[in-house]
Protein backbone atom coordinates (compact mmCIF):
# COMPACT_ATOMS: atom_id res chain seq x y z
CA UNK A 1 0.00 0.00 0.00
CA UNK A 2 1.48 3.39 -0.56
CA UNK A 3 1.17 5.37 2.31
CA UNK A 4 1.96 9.00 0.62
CA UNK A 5 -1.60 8.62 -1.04
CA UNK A 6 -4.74 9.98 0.52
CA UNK A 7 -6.48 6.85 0.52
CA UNK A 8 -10.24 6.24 1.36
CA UNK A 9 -11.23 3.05 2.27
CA UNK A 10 -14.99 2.31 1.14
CA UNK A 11 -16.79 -0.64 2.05
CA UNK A 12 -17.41 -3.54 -0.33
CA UNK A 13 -20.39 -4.14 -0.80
CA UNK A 14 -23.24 -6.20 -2.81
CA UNK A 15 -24.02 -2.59 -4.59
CA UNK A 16 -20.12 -2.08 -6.08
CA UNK A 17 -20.27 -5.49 -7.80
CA UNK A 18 -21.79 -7.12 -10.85
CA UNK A 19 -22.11 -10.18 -11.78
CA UNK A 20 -22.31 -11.99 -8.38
CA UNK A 21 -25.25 -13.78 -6.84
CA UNK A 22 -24.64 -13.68 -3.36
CA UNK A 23 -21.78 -12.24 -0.72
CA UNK A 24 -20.21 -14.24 2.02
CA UNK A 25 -18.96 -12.38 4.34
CA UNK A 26 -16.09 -14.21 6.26
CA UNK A 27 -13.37 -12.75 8.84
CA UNK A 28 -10.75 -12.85 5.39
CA UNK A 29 -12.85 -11.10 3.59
CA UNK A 30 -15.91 -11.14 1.11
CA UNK A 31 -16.32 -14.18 -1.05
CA UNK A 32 -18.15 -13.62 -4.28
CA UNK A 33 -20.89 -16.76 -4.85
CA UNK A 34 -22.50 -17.46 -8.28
CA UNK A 35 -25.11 -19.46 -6.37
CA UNK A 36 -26.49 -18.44 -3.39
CA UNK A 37 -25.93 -20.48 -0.31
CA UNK A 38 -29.30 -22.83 -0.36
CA UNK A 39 -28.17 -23.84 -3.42
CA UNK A 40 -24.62 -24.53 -2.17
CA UNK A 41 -25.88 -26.98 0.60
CA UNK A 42 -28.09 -28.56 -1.72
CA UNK A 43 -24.96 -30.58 -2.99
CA UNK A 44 -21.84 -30.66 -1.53
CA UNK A 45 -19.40 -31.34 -4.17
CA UNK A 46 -15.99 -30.38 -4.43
CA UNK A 47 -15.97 -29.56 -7.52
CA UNK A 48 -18.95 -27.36 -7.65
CA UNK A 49 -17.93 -25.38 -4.59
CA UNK A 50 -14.78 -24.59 -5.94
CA UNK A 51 -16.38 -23.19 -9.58
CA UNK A 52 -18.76 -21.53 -8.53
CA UNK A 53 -16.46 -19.76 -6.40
CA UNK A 54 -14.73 -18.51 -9.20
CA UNK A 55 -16.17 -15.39 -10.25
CA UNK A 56 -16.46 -15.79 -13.84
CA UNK A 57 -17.99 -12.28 -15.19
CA UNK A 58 -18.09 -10.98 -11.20
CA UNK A 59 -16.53 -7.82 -11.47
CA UNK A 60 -16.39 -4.23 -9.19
CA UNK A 61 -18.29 -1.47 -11.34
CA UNK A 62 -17.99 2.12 -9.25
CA UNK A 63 -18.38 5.80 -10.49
CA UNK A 64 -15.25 8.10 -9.58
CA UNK A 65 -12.89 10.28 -10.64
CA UNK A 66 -9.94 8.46 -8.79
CA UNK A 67 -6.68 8.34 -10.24
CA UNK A 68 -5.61 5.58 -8.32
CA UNK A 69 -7.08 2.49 -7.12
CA UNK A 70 -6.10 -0.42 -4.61
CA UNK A 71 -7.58 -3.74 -4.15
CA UNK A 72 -6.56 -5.84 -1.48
CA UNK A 73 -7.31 -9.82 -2.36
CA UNK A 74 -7.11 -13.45 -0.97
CA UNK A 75 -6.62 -15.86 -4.07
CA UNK A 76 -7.16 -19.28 -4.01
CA UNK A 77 -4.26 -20.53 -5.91
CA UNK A 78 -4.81 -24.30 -7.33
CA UNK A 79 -1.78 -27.04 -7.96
CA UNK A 80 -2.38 -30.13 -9.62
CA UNK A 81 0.56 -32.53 -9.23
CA UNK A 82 2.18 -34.08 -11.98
CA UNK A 83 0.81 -30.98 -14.39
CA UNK A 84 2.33 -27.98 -14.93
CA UNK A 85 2.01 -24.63 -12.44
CA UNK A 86 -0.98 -22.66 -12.83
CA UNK A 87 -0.65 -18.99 -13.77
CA UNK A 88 -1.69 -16.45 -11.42
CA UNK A 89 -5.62 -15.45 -12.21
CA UNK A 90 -5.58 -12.33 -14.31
CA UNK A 91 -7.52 -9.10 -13.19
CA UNK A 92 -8.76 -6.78 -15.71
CA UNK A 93 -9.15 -2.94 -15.48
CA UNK A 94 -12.05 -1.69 -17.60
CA UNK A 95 -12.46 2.70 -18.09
CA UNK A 96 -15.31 3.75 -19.38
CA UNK A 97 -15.71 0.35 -21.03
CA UNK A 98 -12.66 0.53 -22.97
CA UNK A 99 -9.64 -1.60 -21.63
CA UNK A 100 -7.18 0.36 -19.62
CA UNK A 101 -4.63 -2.32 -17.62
CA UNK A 102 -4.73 -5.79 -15.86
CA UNK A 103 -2.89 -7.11 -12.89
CA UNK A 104 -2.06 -10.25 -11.04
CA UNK A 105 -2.25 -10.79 -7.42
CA UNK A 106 0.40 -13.17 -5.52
CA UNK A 107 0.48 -14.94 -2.58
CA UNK A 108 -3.08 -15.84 -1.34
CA UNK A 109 -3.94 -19.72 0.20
CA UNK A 110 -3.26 -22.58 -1.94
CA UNK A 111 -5.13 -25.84 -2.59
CA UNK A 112 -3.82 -29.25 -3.74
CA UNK A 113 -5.99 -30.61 -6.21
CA UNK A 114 -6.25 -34.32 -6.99
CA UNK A 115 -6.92 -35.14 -10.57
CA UNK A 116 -8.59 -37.97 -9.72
CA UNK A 117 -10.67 -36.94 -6.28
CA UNK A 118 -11.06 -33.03 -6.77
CA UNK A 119 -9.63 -30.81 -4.19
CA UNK A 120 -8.14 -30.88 -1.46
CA UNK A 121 -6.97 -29.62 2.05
CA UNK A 122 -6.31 -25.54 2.03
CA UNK A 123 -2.81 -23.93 3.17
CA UNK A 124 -3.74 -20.61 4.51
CA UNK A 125 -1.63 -17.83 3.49
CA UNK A 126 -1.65 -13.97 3.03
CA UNK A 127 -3.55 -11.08 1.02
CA UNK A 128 -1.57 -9.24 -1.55
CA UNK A 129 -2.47 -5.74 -3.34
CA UNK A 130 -3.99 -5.32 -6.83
CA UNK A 131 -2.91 -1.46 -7.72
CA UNK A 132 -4.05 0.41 -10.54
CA UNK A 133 -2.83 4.15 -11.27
CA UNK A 134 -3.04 7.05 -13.46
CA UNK A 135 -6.52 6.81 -14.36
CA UNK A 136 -8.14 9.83 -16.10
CA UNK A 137 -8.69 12.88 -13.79
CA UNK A 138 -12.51 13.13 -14.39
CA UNK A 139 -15.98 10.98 -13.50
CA UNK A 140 -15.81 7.78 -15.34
CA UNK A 141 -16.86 4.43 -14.92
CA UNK A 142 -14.25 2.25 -12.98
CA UNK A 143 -14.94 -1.56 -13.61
CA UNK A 144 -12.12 -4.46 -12.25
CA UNK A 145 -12.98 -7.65 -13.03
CA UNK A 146 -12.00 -10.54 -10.72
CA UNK A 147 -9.72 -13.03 -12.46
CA UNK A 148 -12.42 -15.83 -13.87
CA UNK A 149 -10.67 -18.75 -12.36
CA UNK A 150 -9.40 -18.11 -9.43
CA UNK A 151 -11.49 -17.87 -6.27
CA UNK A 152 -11.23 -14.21 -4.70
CA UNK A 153 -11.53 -13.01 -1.63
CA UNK A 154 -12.28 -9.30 -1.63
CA UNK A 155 -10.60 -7.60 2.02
CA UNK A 156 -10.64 -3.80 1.06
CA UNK A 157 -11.05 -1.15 -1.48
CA UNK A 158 -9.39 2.30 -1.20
CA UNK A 159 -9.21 4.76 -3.85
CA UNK A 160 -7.74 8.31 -3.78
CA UNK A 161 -11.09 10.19 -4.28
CA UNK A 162 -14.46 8.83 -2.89
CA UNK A 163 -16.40 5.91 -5.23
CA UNK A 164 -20.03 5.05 -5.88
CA UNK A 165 -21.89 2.21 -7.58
CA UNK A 166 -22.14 2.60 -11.26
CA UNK A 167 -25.90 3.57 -11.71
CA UNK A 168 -28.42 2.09 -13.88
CA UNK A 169 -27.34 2.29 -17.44
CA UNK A 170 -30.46 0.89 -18.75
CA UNK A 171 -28.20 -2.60 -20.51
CA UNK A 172 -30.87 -5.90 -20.39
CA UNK A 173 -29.34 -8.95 -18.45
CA UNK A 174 -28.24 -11.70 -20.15
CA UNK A 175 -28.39 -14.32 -17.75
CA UNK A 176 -26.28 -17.47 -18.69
CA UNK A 177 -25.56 -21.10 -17.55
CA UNK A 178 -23.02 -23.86 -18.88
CA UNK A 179 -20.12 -25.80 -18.24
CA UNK A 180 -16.40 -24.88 -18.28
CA UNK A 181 -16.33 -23.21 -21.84
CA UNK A 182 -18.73 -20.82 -20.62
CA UNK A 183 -16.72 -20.42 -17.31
CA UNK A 184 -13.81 -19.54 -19.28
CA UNK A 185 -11.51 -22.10 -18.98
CA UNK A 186 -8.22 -21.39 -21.17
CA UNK A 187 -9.53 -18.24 -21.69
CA UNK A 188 -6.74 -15.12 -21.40
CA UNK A 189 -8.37 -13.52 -18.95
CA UNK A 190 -11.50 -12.38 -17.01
CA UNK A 191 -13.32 -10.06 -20.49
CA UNK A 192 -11.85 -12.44 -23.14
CA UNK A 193 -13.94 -15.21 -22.04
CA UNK A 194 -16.71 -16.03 -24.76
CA UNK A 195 -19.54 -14.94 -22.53
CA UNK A 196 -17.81 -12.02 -21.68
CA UNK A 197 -16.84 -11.13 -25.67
CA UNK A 198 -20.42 -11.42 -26.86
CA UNK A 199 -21.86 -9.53 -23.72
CA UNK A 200 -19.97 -6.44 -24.62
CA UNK A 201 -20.33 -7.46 -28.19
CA UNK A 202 -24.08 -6.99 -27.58
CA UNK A 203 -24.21 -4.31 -25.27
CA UNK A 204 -25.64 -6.17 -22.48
CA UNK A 205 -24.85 -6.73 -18.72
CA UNK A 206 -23.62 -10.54 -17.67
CA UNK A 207 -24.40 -12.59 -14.90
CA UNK A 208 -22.76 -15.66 -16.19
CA UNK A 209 -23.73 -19.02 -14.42
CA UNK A 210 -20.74 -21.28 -16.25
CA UNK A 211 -19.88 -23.82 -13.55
CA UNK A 212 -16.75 -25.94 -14.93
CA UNK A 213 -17.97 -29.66 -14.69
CA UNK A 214 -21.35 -28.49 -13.26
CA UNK A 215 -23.98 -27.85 -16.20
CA UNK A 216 -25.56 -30.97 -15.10
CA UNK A 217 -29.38 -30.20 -15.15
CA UNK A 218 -29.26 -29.32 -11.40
CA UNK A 219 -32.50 -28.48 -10.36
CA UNK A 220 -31.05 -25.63 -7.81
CA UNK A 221 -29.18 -23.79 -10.27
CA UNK A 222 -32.50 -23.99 -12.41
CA UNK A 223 -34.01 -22.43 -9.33
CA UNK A 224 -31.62 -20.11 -9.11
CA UNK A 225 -31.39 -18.83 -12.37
CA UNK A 226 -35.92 -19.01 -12.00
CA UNK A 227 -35.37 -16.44 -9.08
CA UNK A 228 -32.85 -13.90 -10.52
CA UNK A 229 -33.98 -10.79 -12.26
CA UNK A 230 -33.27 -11.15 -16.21
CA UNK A 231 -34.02 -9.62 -19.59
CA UNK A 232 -32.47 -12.53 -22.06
CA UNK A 233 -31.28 -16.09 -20.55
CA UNK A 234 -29.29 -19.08 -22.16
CA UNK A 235 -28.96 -22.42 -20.98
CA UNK A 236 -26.05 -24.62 -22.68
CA UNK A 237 -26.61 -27.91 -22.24
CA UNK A 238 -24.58 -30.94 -23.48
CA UNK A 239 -20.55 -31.69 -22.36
CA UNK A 240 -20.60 -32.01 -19.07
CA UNK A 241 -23.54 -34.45 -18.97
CA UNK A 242 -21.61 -36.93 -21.55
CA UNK A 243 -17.78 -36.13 -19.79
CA UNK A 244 -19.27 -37.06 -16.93
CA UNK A 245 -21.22 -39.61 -17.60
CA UNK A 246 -24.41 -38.48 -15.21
CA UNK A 247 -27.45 -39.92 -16.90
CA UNK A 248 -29.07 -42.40 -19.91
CA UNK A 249 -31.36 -40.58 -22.43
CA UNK A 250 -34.02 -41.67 -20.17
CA UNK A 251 -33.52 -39.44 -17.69
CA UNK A 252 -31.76 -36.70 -19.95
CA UNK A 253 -35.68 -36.10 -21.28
CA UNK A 254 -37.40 -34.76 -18.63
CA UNK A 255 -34.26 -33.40 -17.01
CA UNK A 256 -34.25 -30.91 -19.97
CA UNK A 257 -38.02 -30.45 -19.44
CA UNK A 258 -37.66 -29.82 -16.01
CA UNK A 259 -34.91 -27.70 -15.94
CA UNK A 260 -36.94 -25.41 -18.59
CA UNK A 261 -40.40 -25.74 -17.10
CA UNK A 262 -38.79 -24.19 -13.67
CA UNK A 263 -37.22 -21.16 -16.14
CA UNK A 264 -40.26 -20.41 -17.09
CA UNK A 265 -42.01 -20.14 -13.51
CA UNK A 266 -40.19 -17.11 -13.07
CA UNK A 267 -39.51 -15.57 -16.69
CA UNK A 268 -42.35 -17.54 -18.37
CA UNK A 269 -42.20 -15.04 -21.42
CA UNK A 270 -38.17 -14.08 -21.40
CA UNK A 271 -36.25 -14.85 -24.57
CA UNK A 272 -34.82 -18.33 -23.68
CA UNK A 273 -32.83 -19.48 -26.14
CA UNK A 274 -31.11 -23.37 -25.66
CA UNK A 275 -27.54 -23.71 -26.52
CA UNK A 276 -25.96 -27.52 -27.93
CA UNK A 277 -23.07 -28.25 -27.60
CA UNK A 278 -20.16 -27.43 -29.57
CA UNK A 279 -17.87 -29.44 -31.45
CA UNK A 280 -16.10 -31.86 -29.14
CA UNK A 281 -14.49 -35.24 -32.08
CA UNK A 282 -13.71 -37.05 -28.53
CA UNK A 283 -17.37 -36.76 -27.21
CA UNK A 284 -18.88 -36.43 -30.95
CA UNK A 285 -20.07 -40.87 -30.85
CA UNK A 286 -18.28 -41.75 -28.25
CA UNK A 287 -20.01 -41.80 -24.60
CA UNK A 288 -18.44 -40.52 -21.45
CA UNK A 289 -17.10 -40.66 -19.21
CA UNK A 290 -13.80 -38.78 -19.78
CA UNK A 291 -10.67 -39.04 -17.88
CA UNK A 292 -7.37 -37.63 -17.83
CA UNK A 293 -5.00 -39.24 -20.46
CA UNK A 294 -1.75 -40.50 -18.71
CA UNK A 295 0.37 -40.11 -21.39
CA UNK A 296 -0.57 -36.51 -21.72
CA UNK A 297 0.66 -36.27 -17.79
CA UNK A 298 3.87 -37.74 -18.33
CA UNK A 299 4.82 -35.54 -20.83
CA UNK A 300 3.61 -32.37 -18.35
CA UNK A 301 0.50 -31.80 -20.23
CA UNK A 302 -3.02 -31.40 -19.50
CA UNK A 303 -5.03 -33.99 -22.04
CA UNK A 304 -8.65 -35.71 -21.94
CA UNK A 305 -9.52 -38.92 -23.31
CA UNK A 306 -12.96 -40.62 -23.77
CA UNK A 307 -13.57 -44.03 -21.88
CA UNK A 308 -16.88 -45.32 -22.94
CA UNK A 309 -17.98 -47.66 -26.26
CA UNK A 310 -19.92 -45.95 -29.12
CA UNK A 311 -21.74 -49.46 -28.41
CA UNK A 312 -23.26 -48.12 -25.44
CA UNK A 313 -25.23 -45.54 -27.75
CA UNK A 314 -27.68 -48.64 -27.68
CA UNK A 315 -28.37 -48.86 -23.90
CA UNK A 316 -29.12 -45.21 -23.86
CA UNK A 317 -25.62 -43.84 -23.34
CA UNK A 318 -24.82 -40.12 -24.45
CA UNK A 319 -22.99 -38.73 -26.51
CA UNK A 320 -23.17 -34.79 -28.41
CA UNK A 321 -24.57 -36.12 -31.41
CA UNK A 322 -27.61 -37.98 -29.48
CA UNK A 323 -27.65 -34.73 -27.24
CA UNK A 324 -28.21 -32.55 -29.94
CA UNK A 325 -30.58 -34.39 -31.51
CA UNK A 326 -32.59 -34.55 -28.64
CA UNK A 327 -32.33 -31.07 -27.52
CA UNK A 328 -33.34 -29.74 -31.48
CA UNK A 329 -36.72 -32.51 -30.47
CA UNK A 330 -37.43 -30.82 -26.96
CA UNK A 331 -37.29 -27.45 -28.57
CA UNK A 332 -39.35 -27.46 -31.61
CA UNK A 333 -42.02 -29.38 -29.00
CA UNK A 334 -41.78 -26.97 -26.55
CA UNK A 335 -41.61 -23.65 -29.23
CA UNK A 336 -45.06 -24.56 -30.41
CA UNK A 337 -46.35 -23.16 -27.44
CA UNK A 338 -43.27 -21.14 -25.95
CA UNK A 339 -42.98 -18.79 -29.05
CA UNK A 340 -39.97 -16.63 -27.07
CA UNK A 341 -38.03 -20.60 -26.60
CA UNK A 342 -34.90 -21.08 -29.37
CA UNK A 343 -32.18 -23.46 -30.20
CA UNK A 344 -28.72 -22.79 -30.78
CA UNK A 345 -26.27 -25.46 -32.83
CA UNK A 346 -23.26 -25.31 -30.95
CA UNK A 347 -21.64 -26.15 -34.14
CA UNK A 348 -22.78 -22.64 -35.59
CA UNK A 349 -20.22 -21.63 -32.74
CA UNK A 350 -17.69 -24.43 -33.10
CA UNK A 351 -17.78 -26.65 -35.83
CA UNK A 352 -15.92 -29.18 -37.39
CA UNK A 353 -14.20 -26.81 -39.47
CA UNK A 354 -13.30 -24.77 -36.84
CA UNK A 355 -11.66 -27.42 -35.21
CA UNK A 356 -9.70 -28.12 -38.01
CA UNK A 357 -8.23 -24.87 -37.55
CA UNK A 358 -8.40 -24.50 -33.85
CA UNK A 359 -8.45 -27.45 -32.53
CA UNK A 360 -8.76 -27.83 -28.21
CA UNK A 361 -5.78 -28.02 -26.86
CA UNK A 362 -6.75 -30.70 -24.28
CA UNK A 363 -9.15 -32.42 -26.48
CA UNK A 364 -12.29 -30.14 -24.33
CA UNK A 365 -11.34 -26.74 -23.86
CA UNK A 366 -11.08 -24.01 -26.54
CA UNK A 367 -8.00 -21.81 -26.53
CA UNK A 368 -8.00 -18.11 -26.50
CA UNK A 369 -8.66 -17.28 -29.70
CA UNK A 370 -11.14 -19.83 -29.63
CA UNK A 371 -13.16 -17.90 -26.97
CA UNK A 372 -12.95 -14.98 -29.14
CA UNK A 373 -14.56 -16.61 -32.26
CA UNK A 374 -17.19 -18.36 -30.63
CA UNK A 375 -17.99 -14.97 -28.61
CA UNK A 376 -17.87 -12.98 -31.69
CA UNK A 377 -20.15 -15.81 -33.37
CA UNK A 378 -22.57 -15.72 -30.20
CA UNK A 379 -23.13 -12.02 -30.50
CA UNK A 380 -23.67 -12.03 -33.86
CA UNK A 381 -26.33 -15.06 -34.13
CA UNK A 382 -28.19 -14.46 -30.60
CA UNK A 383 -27.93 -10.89 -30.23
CA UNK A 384 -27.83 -8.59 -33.48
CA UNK A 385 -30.99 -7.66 -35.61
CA UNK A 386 -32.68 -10.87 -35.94
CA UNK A 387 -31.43 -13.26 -33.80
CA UNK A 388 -33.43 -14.96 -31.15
CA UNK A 389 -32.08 -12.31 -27.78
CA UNK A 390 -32.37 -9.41 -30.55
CA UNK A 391 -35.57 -7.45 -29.66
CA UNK A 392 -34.97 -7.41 -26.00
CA UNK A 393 -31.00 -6.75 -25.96
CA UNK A 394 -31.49 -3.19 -27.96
């Protein structure tokens, strides 16, 4: 902290940030939640508590003519052994919309994470500062968003001239749920990911629901998402429920119906518009569920494999293709009497011939400039003149 700086410290609260569902106020600070805590104790997995911890699309939004700004955080660094060290999350500084700097925070507690049995125990250690200077000397709009993957505590904010929330601009909310490609996984940073992308692309304001390994037809986050105020919502649907191997078409059915009949309790007439899943060749005929390919780990990379038998296809197993197929049935049921419900080909995204070009680095995750195509792609099918979120996003 530099002490030759008038600082004032002002209180973080639910009003300075976007993006976040609920606050957790703990004595190391405030912990951002994308579901609130009902949902939380509704299923206590590892793996969901930790991503939906990380505040993909969370970010501090304030009104000030600062020139400086400090941000005092406790990161949850991960460490998976046998791959190589993760990078320190990435926070972005947004002015007036525009990029304007980005910054990494070190130290923080650290958590061992088993490939095999999700995380593990926590070693405590110490906050570190997130400082951002020479900022324009006039009222502006101050927006740092928290690094996407990386759980965040938030301890204190102090600027050199007093802050305020960021008032009403008038943007709809998109209101989004997937799995780890929505989260931003190998994304570059906290605006880059595709979500992110499109949601500035179309001029709207995010609350972004992408839970990595958790878009898994959970009836909780389908109340959640019932009970939070939005303008347009998504629901991609697909990767997780084949990598993981949850369910048999049987079940995927009414899942789907479920999960959109509780959507429409609470936004029975919002644009809902149904996302498939992108092009995965692993996942494409080939059921779940996937695992972590041992070569790939002796050679210090990150890799997925699939385990199951395109045999299994029979018996009910999924895979993308069936998934697809199923979803484009459920919709054009359901749209003959839900005239605001669309599909979405993921492929329109992320197709074949994208992956030709691009192709996922770990055989699941899209790269950066992957993110950045399939954002650009999303903006341009769901939100511009004509697309299924058009009307209500201008």
């Amino acid at each position: 902290m530099h002490t030759d700086t008038p600082w004032i410290t002002t209180p973080l609260t639910a009003e300075l940030l976007r993006g976040a569902v609920e606050l957790e106020h703990t004595d190391r600070g405030v912990l951002p939640h994308r579901l609130p805590g009902w949902a939380r104790a509704q299923c206590p997995d590892g793996q969901l508590a930790m991503a939906e911890s990380q505040p993909s699309g969370v970010r501090l939004a304030l009104r000030t003519r600062a020139t400086a700004v400090e941000l005092d955080t406790l990161p949850l660094k991960r460490v998976y052994p046998g791959a190589p060290p993760r990078p320190d999350g990435v926070y972005e500084l947004l002015v007036d919309g525009r990029p304007a700097g980005q910054g990494t925070v070190n130290g923080g507690d650290t958590v061992t994470v088993d490939l095999t049995g999700g995380p593990g125990g926590v070693e405590s250690g110490t906050p570190g500062t997130l400082r951002f200077t020479g900022l324009p000397d006039r009222e502006k709009d101050v927006e740092i968003w928290l690094p996407h993957n990386e759980t965040t505590r938030l301890v204190a904010l102090r600027a050199d001239a007093p802050v305020a929330p960021v008032p009403d601009r008038g943007r709809k909310v998109w209101l989004h749920h997937g799995s780890s490609i929505s989260h931003g996984s190998d994304a570059a940073g906290p605006t880059t990911t595709w979500p992110a992308l499109a949601a500035s692309l179309g001029g709207v304001e995010l609350v972004n629901l992408g839970l990595g390994g958790s878009a898994l037809l959970d009836p909780f986050t389908a109340r959640t998402m019932r009970d939070l105020p939005a303008d347009l919502i998504s629901v991609k649907i697909g990767i997780n429920l084949v990598n993981s191997d949850l369910m048999r078409l049987r079940a995927f059915t009414p899942a789907v119906h479920g999960f959109l009949d509780t959507l429409r309790e609470g936004h029975p007439t919002t644009p809902l518009l149904v996302v498939s899943p992108l092009w995965c060749p692993m996942h494409e005929d080939t059921p779940g569920p996937s695992a972590f390919d041992p070569e790939g780990l002796a050679a210090g990379q990150l890799r997925f494999r699939a385990t199951g038998d395109p045999a299994e296809r029979a018996a009910g197993k999924l895979t993308l293709g069936v998934i697809r197929d199923e979803l484009a049935r459920i919709v054009e049921q359901r749209a003959a009497d839900d005239p605001h419900l669309h599909l979405l080909d993921g492929r329109e995204l992320y197709g074949e011939a994208d992956h030709d070009e691009l192709p996922l680095p770990d055989g699941l995750h899209p790269d950066a400039a992957t993110h950045r195509r399939i954002g650009e792609r999303f903006a341009a099918l769901a939100f511009a003149e004509g697309g299924p979120l058009a009307a209500s996003a201008s």
